[in-house]
Each structure stands twice: as structure tokens, then as C-alpha cells.
PDB file of N, CA and C in Angstrom:
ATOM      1  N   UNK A   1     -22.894 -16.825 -26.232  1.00  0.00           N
ATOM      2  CA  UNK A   1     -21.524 -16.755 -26.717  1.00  0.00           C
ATOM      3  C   UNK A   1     -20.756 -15.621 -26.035  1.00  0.00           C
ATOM      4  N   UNK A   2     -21.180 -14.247 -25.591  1.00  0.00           N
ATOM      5  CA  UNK A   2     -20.689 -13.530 -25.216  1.00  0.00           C
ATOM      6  C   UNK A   2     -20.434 -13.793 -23.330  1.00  0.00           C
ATOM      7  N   UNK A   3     -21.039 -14.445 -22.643  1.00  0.00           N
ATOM      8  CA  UNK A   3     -20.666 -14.692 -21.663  1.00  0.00           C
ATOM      9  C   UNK A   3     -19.859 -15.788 -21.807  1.00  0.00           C
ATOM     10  N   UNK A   4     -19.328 -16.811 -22.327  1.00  0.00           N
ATOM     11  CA  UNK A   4     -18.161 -17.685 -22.054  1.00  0.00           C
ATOM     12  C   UNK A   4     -16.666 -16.461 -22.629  1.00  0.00           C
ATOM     13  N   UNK A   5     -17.315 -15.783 -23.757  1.00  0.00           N
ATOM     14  CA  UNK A   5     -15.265 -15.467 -23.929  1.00  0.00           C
ATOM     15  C   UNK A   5     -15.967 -13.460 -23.655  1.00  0.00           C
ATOM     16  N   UNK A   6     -14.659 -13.357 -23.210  1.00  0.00           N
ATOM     17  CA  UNK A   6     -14.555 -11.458 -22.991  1.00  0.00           C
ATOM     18  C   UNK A   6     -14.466 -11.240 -24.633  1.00  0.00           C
ATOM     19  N   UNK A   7     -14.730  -9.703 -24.709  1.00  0.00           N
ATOM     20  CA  UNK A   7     -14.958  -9.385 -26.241  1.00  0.00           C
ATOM     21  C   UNK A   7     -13.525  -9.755 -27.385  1.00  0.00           C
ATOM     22  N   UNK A   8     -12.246  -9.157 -26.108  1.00  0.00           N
ATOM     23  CA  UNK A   8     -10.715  -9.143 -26.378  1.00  0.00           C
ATOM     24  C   UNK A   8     -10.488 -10.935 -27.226  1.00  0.00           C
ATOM     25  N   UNK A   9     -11.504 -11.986 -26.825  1.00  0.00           N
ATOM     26  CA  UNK A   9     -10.968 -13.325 -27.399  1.00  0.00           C
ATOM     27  C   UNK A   9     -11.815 -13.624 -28.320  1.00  0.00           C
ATOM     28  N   UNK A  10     -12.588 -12.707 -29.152  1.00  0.00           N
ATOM     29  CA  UNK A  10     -13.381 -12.989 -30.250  1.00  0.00           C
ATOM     30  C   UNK A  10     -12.232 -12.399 -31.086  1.00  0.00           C
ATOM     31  N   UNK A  11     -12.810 -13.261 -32.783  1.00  0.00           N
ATOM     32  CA  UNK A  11     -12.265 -12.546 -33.776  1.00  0.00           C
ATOM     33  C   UNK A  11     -12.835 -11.144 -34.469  1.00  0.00           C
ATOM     34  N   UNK A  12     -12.138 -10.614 -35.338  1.00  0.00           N
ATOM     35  CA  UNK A  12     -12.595  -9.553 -35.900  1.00  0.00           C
ATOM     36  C   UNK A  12     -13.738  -9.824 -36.559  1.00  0.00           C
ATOM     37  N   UNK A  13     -13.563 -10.689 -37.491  1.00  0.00           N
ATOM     38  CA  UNK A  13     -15.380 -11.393 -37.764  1.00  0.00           C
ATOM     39  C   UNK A  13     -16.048 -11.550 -37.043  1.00  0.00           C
ATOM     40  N   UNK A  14     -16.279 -12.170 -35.583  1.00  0.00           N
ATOM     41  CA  UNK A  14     -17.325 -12.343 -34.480  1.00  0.00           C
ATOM     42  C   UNK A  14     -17.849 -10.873 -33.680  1.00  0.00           C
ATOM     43  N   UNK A  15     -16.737 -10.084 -33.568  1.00  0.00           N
ATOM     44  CA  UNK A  15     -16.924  -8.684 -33.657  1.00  0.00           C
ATOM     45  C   UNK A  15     -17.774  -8.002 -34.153  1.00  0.00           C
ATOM     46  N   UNK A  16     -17.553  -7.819 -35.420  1.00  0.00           N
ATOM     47  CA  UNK A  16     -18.186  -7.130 -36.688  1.00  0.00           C
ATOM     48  C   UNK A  16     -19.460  -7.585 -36.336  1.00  0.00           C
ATOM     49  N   UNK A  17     -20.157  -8.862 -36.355  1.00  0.00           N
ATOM     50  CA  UNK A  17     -21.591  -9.567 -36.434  1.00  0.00           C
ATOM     51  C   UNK A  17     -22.047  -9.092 -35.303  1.00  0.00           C
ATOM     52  N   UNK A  18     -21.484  -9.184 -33.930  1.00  0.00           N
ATOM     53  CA  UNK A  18     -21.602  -8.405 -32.802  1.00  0.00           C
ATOM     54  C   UNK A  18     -22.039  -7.251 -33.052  1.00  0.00           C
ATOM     55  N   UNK A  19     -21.110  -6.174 -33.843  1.00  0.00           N
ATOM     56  CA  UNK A  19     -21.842  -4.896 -33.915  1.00  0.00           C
ATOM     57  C   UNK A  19     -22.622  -4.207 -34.669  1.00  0.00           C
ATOM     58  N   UNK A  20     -22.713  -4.967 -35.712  1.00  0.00           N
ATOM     59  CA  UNK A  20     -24.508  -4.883 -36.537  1.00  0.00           C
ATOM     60  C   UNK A  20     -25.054  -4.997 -35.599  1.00  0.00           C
ATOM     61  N   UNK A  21     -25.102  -6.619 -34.870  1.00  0.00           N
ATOM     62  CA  UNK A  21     -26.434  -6.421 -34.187  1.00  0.00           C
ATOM     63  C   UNK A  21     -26.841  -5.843 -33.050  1.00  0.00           C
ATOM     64  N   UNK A  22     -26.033  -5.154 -32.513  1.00  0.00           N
ATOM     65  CA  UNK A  22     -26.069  -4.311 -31.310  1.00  0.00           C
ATOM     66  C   UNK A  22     -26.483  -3.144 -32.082  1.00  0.00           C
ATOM     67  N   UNK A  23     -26.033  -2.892 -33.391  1.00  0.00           N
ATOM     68  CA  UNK A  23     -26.985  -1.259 -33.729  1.00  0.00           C
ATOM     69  C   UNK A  23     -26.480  -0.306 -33.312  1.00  0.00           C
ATOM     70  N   UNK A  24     -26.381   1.164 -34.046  1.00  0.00           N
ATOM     71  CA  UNK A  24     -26.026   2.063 -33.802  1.00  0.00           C
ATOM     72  C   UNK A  24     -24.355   2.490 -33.887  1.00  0.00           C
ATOM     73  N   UNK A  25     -23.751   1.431 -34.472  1.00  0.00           N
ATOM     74  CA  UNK A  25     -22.451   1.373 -34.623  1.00  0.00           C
ATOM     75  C   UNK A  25     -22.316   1.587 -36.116  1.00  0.00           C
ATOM     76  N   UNK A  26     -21.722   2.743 -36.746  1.00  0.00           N
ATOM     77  CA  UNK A  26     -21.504   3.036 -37.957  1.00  0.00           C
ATOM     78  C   UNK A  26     -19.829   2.522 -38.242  1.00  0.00           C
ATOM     79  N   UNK A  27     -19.485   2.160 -39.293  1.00  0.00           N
ATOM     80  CA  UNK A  27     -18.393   2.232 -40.014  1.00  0.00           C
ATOM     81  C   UNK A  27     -17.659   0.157 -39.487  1.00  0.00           C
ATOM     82  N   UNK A  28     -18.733  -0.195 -39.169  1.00  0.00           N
ATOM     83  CA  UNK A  28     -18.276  -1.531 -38.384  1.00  0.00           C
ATOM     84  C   UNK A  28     -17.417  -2.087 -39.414  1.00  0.00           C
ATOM     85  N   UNK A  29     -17.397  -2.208 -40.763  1.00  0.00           N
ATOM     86  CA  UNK A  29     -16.449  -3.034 -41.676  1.00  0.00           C
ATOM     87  C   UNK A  29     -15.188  -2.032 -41.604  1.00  0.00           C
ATOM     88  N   UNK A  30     -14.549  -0.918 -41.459  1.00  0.00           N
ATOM     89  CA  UNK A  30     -13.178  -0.518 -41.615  1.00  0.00           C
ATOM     90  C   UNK A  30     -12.604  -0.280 -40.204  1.00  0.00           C
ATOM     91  N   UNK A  31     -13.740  -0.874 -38.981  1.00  0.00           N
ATOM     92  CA  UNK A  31     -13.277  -0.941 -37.914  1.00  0.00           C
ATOM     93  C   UNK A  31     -11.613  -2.202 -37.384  1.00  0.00           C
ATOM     94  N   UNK A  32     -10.581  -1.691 -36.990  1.00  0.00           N
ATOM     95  CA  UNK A  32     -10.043  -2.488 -36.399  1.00  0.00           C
ATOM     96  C   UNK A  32     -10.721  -3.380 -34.895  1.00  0.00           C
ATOM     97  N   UNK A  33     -10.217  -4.095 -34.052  1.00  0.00           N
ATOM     98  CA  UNK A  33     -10.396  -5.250 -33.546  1.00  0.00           C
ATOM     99  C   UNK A  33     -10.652  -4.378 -32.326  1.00  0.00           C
ATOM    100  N   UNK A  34      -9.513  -3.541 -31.655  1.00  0.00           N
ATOM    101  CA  UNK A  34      -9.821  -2.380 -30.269  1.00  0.00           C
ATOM    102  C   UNK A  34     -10.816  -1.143 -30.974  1.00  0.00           C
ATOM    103  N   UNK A  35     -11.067  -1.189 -31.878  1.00  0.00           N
ATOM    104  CA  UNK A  35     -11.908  -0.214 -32.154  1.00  0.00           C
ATOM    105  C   UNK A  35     -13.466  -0.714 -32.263  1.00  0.00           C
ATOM    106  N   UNK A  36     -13.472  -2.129 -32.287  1.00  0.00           N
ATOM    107  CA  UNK A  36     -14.736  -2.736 -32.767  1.00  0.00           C
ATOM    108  C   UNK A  36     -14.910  -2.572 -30.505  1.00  0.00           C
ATOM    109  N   UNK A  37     -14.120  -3.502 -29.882  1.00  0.00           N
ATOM    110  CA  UNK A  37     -14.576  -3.584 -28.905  1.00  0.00           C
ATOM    111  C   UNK A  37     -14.688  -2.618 -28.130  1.00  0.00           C
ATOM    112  N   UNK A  38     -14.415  -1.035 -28.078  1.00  0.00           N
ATOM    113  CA  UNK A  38     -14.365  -0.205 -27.520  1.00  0.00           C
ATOM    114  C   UNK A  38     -15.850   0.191 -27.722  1.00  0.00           C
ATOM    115  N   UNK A  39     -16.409   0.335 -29.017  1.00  0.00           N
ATOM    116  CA  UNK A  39     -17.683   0.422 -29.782  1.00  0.00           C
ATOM    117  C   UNK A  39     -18.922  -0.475 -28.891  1.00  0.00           C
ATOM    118  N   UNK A  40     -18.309  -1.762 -28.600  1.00  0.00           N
ATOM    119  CA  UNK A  40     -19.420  -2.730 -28.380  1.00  0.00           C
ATOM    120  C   UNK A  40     -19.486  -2.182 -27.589  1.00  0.00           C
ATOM    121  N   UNK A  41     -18.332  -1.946 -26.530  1.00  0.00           N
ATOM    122  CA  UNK A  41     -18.702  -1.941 -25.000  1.00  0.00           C
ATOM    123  C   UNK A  41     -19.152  -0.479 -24.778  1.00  0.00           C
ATOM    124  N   UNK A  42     -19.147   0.449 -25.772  1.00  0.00           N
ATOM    125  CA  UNK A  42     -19.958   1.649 -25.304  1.00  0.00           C
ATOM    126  C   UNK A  42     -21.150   1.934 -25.672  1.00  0.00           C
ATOM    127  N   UNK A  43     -21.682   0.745 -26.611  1.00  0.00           N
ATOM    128  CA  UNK A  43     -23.017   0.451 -27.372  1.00  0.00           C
ATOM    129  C   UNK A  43     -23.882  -0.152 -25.799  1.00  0.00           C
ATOM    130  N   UNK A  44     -23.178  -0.816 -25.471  1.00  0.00           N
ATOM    131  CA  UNK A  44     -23.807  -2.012 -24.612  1.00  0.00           C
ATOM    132  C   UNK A  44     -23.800  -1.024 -23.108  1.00  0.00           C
ATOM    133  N   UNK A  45     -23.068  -0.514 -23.252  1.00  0.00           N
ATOM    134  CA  UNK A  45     -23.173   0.533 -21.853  1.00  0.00           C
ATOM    135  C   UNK A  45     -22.026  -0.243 -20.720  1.00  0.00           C
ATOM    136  N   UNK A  46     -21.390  -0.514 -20.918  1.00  0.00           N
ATOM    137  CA  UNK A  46     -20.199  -1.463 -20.116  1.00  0.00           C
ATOM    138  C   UNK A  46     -18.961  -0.590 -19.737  1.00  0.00           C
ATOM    139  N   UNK A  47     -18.612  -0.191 -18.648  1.00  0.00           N
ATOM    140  CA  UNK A  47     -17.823   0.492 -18.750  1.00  0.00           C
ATOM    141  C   UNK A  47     -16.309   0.665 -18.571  1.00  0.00           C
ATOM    142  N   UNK A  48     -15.777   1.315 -19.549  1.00  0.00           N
ATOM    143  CA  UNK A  48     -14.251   0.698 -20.045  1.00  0.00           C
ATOM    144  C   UNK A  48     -13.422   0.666 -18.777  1.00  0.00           C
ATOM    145  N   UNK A  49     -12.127   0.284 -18.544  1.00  0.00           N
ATOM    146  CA  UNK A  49     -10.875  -0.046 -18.283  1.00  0.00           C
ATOM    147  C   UNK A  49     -10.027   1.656 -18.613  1.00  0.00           C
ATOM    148  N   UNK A  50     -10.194   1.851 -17.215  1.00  0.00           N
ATOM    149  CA  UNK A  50      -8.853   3.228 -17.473  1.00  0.00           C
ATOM    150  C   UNK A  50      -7.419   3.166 -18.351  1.00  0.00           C
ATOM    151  N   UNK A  51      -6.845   3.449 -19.121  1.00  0.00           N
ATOM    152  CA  UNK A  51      -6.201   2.663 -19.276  1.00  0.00           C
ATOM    153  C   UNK A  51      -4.748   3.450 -18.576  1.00  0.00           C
ATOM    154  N   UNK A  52      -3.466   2.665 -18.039  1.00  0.00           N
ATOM    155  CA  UNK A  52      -2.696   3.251 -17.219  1.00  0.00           C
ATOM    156  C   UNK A  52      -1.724   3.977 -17.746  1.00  0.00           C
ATOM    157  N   UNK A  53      -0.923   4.718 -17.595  1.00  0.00           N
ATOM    158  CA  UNK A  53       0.065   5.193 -18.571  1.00  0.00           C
ATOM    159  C   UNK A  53       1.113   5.093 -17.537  1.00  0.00           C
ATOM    160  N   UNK A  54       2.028   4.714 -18.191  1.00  0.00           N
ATOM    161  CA  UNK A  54       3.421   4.066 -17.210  1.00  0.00           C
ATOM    162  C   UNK A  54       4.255   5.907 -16.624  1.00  0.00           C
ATOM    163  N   UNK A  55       4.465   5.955 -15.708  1.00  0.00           N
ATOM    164  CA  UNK A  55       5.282   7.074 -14.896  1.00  0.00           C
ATOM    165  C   UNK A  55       6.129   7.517 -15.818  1.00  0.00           C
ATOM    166  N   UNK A  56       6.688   8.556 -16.532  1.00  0.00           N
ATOM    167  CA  UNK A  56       7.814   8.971 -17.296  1.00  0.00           C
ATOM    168  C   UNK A  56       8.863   9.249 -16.470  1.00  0.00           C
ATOM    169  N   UNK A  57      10.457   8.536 -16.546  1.00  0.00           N
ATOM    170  CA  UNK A  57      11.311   8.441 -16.337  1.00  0.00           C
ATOM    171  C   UNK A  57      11.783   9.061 -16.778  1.00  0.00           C
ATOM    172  N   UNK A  58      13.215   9.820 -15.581  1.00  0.00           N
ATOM    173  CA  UNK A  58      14.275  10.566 -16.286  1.00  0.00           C
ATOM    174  C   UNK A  58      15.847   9.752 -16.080  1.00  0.00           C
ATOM    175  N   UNK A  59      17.121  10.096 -16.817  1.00  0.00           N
ATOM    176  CA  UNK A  59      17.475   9.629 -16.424  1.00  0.00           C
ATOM    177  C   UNK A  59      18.036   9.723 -15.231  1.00  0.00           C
ATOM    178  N   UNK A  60      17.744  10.838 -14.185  1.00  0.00           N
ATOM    179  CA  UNK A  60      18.506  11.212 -13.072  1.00  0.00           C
ATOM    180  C   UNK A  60      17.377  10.292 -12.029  1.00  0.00           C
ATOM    181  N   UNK A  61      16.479   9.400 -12.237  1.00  0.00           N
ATOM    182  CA  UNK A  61      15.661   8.793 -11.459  1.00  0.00           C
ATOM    183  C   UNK A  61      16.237   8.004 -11.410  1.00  0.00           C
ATOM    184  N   UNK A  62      16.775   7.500 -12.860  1.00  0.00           N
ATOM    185  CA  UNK A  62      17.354   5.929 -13.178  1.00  0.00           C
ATOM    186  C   UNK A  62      18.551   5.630 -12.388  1.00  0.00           C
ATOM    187  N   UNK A  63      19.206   6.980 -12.310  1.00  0.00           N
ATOM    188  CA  UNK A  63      20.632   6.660 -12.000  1.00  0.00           C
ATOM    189  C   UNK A  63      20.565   6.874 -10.023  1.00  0.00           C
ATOM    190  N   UNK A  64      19.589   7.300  -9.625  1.00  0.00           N
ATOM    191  CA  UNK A  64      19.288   7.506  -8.149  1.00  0.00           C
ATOM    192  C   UNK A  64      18.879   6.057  -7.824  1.00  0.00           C
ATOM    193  N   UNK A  65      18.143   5.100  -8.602  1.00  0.00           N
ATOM    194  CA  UNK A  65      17.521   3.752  -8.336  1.00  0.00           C
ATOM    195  C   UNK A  65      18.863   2.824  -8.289  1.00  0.00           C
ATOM    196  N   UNK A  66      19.782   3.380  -9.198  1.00  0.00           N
ATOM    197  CA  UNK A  66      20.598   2.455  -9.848  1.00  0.00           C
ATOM    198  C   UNK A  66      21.600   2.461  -8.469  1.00  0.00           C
ATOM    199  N   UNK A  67      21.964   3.520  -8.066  1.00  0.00           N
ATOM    200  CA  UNK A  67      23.201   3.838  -6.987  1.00  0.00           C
ATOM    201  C   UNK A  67      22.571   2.902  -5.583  1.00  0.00           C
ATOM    202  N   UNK A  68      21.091   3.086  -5.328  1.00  0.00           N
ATOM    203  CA  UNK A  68      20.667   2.804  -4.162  1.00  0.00           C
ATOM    204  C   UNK A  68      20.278   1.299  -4.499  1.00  0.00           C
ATOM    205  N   UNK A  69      20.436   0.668  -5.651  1.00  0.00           N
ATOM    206  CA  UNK A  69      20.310  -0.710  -6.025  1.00  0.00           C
ATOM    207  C   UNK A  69      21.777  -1.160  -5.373  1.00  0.00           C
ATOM    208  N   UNK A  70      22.850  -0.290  -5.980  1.00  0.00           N
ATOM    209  CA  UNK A  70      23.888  -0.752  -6.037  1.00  0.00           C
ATOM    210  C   UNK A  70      24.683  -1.043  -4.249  1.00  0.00           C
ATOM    211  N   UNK A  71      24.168  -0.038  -3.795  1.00  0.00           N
ATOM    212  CA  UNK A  71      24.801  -0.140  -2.192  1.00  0.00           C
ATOM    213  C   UNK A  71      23.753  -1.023  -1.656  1.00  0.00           C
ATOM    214  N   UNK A  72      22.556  -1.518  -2.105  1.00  0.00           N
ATOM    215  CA  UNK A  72      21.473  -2.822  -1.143  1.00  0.00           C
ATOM    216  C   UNK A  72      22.893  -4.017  -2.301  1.00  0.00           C
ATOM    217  N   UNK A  73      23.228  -3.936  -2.911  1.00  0.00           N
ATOM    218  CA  UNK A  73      24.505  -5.056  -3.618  1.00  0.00           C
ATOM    219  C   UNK A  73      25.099  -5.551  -3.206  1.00  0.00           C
ATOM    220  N   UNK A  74      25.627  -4.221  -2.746  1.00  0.00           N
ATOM    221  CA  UNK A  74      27.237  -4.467  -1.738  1.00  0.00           C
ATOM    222  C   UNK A  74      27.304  -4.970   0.035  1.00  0.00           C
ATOM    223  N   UNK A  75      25.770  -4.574   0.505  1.00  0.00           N
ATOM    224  CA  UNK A  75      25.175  -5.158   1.866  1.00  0.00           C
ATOM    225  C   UNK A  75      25.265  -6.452   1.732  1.00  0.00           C
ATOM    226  N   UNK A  76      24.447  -7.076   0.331  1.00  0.00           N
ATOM    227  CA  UNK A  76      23.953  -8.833   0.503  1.00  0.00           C
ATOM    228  C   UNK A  76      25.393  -9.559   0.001  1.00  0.00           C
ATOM    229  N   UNK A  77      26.600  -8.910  -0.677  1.00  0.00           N
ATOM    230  CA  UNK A  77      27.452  -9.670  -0.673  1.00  0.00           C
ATOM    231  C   UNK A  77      28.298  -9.493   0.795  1.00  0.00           C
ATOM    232  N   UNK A  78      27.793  -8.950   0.971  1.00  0.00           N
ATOM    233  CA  UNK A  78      28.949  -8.790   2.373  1.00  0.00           C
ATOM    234  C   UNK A  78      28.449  -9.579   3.663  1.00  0.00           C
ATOM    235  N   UNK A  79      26.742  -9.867   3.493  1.00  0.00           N
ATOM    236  CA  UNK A  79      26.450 -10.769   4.064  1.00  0.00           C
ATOM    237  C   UNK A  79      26.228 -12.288   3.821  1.00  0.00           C
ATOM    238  N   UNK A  80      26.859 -12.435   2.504  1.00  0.00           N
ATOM    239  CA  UNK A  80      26.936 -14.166   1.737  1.00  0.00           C
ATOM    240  C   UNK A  80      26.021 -14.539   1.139  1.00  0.00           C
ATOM    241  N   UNK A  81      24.918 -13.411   1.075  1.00  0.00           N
ATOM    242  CA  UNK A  81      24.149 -13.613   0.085  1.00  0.00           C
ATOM    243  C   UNK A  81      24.010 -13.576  -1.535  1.00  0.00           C
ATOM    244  N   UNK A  82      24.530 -14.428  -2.272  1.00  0.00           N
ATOM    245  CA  UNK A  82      24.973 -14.093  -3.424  1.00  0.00           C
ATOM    246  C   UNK A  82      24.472 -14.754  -4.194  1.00  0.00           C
ATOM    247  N   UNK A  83      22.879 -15.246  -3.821  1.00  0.00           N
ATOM    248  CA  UNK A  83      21.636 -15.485  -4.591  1.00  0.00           C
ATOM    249  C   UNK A  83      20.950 -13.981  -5.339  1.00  0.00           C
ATOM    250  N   UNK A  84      20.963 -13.457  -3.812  1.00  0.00           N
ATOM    251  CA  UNK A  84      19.927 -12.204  -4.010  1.00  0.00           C
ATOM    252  C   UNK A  84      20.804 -10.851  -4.728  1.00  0.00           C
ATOM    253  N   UNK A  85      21.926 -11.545  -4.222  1.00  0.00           N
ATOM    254  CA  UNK A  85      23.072 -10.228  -5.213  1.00  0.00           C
ATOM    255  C   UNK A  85      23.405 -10.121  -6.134  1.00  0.00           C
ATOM    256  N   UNK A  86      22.959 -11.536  -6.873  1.00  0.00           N
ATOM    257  CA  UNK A  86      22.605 -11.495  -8.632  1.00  0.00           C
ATOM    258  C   UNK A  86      21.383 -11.135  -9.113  1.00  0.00           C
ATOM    259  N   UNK A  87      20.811 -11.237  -8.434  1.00  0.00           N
ATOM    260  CA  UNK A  87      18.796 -10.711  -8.472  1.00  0.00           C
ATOM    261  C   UNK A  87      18.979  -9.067  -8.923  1.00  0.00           C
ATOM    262  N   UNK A  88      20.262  -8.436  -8.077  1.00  0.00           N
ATOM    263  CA  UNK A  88      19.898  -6.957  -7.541  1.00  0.00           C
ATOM    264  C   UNK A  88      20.836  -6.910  -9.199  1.00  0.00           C
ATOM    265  N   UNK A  89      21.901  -7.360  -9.250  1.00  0.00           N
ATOM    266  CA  UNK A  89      22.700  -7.110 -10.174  1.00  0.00           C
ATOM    267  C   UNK A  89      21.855  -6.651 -11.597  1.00  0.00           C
ATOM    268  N   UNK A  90      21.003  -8.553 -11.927  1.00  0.00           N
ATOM    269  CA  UNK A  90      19.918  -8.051 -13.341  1.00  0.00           C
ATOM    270  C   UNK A  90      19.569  -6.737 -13.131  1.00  0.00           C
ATOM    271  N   UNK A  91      18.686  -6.537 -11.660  1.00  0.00           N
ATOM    272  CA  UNK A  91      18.045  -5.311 -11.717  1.00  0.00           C
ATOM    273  C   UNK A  91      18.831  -4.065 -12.375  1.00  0.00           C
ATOM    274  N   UNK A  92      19.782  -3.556 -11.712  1.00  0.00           N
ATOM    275  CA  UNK A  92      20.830  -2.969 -12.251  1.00  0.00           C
ATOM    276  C   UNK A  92      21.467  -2.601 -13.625  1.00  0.00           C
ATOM    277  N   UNK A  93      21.280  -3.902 -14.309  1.00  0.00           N
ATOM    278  CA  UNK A  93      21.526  -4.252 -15.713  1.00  0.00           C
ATOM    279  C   UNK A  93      20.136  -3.575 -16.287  1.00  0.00           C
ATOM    280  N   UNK A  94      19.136  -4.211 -15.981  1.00  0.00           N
ATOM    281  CA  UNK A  94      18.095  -3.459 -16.640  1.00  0.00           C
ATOM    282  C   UNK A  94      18.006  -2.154 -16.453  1.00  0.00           C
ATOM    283  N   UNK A  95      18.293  -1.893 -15.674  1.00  0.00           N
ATOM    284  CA  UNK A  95      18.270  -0.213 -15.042  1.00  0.00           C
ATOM    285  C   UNK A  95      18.958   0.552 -16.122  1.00  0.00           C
ATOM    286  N   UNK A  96      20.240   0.244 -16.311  1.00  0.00           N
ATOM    287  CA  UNK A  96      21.373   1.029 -17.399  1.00  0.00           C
ATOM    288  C   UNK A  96      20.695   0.785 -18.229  1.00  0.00           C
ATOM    289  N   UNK A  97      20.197  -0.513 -18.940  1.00  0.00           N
ATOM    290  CA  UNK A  97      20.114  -0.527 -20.520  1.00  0.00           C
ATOM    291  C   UNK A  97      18.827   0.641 -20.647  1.00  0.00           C
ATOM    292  N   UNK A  98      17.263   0.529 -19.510  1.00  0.00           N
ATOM    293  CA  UNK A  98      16.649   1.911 -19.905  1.00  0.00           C
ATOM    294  C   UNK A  98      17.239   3.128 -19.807  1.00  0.00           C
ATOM    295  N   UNK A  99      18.330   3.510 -18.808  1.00  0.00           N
ATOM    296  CA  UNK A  99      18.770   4.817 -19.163  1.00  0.00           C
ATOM    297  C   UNK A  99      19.443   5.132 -20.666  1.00  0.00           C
ATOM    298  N   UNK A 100      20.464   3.904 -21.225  1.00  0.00           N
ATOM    299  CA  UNK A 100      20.380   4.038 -22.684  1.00  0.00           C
ATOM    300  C   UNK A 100      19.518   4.604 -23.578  1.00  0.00           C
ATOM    301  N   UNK A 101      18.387   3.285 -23.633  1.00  0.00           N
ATOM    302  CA  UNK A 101      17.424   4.040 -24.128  1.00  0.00           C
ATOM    303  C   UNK A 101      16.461   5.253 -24.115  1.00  0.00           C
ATOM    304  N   UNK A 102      16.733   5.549 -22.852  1.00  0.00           N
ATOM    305  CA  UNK A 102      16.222   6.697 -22.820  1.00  0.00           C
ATOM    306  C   UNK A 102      17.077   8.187 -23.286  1.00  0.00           C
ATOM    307  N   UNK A 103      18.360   7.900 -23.269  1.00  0.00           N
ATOM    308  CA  UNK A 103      19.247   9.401 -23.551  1.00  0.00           C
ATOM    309  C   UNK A 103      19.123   8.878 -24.891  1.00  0.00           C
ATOM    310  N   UNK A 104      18.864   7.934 -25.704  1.00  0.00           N
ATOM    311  CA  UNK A 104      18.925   8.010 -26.858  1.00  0.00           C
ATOM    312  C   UNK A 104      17.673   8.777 -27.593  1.00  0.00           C
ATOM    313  N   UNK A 105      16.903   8.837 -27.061  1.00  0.00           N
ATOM    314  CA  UNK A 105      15.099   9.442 -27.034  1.00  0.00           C
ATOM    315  C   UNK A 105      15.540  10.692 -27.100  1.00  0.00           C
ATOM    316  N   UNK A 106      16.584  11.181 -25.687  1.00  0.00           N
ATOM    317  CA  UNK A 106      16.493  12.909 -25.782  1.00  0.00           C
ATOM    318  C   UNK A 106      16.984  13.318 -26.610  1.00  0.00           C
ATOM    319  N   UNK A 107      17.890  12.561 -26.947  1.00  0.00           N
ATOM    320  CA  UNK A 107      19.611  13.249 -27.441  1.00  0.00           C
ATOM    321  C   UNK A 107      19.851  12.185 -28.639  1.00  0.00           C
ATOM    322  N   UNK A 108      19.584  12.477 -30.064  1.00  0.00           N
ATOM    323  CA  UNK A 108      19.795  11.405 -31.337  1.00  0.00           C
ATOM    324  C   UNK A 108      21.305  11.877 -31.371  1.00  0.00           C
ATOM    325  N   UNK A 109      21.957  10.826 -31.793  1.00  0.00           N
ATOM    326  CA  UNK A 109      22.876  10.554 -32.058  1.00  0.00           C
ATOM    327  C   UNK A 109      23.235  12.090 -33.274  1.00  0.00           C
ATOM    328  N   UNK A 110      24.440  12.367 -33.354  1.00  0.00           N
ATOM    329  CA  UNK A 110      24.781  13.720 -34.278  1.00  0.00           C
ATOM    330  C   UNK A 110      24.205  14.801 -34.355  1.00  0.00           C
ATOM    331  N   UNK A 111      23.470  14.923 -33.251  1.00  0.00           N
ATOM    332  CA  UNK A 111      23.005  16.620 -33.193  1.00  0.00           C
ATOM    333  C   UNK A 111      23.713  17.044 -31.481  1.00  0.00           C
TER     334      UNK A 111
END
């Protein structure tokens, strides 16, 4: 059973039975689901997945991406490309709405 599905597509019940019988795993019933499989796979000796942590953004990155988005914009309309100059545009769009969210992170509203 454990070689057709990765641990991530079992249930929390198939889990749990998993880590009785692997042994040496205490507290297996108030375990959550990443806590059961983190368990198996360090019971079993398997070794984990780094996990990545996304680059922290400022907004003076955002707004350097955003300007140099904006002049590759103004190139592809000027060359009739105005497939790829809506492509750049979303980009753009997404760009502002994270700097939003992000000055909203530094800076709450009324202080």
C-alpha cells in the first residue's frame, strides 16, 4: 500500500495505523496529517523535502520590476505586438496589487 500512493495521499486514519506500526512514534492519535507524515518519514529514515521559503519583497523591488515591466510594454506596443502587451500588462497588475498588500503589512491603516 505504501508504494502505490506517497504518504501526502493517505488519510489521517491510514496514517495513524501507519504509525503504530512503524513504532516509536508517541502521541500518534492528537497528531495532525503533516505531523503524522513528517513522523513516518523520520521513523522510516526517508529524508524530508527542504522546504522553500519564498524571497521577501520590498516594495521598492516591486516598483523597480514594475517600471522595467512597464518600458518592455511600451517596446511590444510599439512593435504591434499587442498579444504580449497584455501578458506584460496582467503582469503589472499583479505587481501593484502585491505592493498593496504589502504596504498594508508595514503600515496598518490609522497609525
Amino acid at each position: 500500500m505504501e508504494d502505490k500512493k506517497s504518504l501526502e495521499k493517505h488519510t489521517v486514519k491510514e496514517l495513524r495505523e501507519m504509525a503504530l506500526a512503524v513504532g516509536g512514534i508517541s502521541g500518534v492519535s492528537a497528531m495532525k496529517k503533516e505531523e503524522l507524515t513528517t513522523a513516518i518519514k523520520e521513523a522510516k529514515g526517508v529524508p524530508l523535502k527542504a522546504v522553500r521559503e519564498k524571497p521577501v519583497e520590498s516594495v521598492v523591488d516591486l516598483k523597480k520590476k514594475c517600471r522595467e515591466l512597464r518600458v518592455k510594454r511600451d517596446e511590444l506596443k510599439a512593435k504591434g505586438d499587442r498579444l504580449q502587451a497584455l501578458y506584460i500588462k496582467r503582469k503589472i497588475s499583479k505587481l501593484k496589487k502585491r505592493m498593496r498588500r504589502l504596504a498594508r503589512k508595514v503600515a496598518p491603516p490609522g497609525e
